[in-house]
C-alpha atoms as a PDB file:
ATOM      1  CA  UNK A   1      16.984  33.418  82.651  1.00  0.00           C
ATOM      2  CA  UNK A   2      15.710  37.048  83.215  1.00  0.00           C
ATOM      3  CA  UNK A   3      12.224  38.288  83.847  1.00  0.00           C
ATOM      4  CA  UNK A   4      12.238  40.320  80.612  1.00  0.00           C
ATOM      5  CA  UNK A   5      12.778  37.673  78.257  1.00  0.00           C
ATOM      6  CA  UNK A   6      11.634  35.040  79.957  1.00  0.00           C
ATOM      7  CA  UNK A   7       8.384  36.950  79.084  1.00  0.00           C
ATOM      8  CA  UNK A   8       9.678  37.322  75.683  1.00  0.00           C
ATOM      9  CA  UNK A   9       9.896  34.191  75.283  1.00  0.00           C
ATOM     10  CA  UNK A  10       6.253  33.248  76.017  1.00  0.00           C
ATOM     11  CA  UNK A  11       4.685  36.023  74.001  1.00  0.00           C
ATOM     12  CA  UNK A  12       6.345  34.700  71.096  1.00  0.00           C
ATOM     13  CA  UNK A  13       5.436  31.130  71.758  1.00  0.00           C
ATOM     14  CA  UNK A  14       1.767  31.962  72.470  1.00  0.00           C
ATOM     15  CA  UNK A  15       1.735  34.170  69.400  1.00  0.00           C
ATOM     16  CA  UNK A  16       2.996  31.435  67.261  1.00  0.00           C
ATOM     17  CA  UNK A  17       0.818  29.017  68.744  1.00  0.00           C
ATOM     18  CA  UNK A  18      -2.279  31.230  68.074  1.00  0.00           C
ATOM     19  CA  UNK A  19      -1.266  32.108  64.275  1.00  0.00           C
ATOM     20  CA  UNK A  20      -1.073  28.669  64.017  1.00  0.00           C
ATOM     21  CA  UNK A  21      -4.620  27.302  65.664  1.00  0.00           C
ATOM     22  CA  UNK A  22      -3.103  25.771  68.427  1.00  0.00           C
ATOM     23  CA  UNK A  23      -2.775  25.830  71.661  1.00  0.00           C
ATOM     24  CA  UNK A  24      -0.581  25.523  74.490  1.00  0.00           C
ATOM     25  CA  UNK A  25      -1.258  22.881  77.377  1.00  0.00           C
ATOM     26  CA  UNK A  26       0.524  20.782  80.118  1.00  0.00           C
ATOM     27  CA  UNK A  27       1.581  17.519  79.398  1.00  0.00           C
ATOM     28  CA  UNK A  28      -0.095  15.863  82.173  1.00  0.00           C
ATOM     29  CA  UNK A  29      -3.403  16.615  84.383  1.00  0.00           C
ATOM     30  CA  UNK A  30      -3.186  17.378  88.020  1.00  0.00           C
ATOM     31  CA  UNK A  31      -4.137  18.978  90.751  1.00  0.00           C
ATOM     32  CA  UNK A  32      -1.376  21.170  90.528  1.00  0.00           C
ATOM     33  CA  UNK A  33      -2.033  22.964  87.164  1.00  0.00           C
ATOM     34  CA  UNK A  34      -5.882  22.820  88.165  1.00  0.00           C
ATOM     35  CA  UNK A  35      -7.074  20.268  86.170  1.00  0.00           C
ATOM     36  CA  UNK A  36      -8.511  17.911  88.590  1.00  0.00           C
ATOM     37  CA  UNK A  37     -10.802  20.771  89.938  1.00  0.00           C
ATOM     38  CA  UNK A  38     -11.722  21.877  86.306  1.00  0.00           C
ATOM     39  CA  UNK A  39     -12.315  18.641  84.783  1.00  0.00           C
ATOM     40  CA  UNK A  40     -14.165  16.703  87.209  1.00  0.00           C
ATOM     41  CA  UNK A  41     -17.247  15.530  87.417  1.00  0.00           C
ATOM     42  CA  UNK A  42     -17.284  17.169  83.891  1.00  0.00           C
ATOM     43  CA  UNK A  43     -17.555  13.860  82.325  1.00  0.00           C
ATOM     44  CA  UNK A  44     -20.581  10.791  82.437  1.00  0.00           C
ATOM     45  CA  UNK A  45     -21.507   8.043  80.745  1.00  0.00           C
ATOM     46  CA  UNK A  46     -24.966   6.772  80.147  1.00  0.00           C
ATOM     47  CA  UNK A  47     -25.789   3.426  82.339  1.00  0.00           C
ATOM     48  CA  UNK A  48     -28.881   1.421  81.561  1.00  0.00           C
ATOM     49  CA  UNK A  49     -30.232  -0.339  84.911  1.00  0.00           C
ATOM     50  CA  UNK A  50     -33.157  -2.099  86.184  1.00  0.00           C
ATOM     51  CA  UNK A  51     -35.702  -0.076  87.335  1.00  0.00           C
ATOM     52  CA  UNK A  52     -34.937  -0.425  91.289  1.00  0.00           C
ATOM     53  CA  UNK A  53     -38.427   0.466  92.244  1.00  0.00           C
ATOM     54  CA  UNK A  54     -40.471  -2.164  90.292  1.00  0.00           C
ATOM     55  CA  UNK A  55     -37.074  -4.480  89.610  1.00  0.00           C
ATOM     56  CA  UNK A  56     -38.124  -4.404  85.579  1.00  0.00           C
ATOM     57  CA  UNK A  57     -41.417  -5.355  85.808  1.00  0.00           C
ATOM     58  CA  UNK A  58     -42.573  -1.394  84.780  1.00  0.00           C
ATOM     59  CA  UNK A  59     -43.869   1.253  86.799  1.00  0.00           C
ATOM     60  CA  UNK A  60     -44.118   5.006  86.641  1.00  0.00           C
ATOM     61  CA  UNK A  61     -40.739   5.780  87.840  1.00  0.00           C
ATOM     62  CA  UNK A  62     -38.993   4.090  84.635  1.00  0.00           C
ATOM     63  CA  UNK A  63     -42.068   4.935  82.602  1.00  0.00           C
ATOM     64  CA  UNK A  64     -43.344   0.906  82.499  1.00  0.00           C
ATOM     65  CA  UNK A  65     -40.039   0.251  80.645  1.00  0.00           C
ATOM     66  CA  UNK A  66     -38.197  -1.523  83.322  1.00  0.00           C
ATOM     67  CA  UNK A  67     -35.159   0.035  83.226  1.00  0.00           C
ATOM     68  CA  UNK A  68     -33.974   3.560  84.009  1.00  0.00           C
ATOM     69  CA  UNK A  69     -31.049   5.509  82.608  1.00  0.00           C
ATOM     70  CA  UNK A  70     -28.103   6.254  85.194  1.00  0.00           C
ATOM     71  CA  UNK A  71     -25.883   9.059  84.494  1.00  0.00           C
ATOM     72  CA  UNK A  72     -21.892   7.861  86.204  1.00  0.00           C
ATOM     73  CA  UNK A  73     -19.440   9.897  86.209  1.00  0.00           C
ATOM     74  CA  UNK A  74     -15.886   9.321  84.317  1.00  0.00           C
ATOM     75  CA  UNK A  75     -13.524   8.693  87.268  1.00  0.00           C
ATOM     76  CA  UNK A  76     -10.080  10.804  87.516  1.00  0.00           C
ATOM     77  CA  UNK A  77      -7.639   8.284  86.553  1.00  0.00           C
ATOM     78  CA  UNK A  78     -10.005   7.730  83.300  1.00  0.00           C
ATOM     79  CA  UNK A  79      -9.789  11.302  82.092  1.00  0.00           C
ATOM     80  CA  UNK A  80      -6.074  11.082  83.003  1.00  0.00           C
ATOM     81  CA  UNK A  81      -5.802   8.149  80.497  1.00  0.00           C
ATOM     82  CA  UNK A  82      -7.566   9.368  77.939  1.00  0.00           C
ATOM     83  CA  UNK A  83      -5.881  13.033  78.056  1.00  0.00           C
ATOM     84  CA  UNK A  84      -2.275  10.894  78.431  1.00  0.00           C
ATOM     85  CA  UNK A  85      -2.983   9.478  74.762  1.00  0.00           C
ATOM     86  CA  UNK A  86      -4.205  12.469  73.475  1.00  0.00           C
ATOM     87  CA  UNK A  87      -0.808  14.294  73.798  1.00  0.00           C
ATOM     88  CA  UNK A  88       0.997  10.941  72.754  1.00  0.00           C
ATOM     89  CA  UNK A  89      -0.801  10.904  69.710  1.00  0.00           C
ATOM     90  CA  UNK A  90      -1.530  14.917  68.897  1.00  0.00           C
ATOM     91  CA  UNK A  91       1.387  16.258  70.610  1.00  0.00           C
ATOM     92  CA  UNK A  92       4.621  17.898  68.705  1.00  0.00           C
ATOM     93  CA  UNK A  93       7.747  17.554  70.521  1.00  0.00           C
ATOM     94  CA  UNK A  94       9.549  17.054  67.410  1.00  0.00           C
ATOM     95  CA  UNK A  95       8.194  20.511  65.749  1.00  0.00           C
ATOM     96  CA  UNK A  96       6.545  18.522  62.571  1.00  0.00           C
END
């Protein structure tokens, strides 16, 4: 296919896409397309643990509570999962 309308071609998909509030995006994450750099570290969970300074008897480092809250990040293959289903269940390769 030539230069010219291959570009023709995505203008008119990118203008559809935007008319209709979509938008256009690979069908998998990787490093490749730069979504492993973009994405993370991007993503943590809450983790509730025992205060390792006065093991949950209270102290001022967890505030007398006993436990202190842990921020862990989402690993790669996790946001890889979740992004997987996401296009399985949101994505239109049918044209619905």
């Amino acid at each position: 296919m030539n230069t010219a309308l291959e570009y023709a071609i995505q203008e008119t998909v990118k203008n559809f896409a935007k008319s209709k509030n979509l938008v256009l995006m690979p069908k998998s994450l990787t490093a490749e397309n730069g979504a492993k750099a973009a994405l993370m570290g991007e993503f943590d969970i809450e983790k509730t643990i025992l205060c390792p300074d006065c093991c949950g008897n209270g102290c001022g480092e967890c505030d007398d509570g006993g436990y202190i809250i842990e921020m862990v990040p989402i690993q790669w293959d996790t946001i890889k999962e979740i992004y997987k289903k996401a296009v399985e269940v949101c994505g239109d390769t049918e044209g619905r």
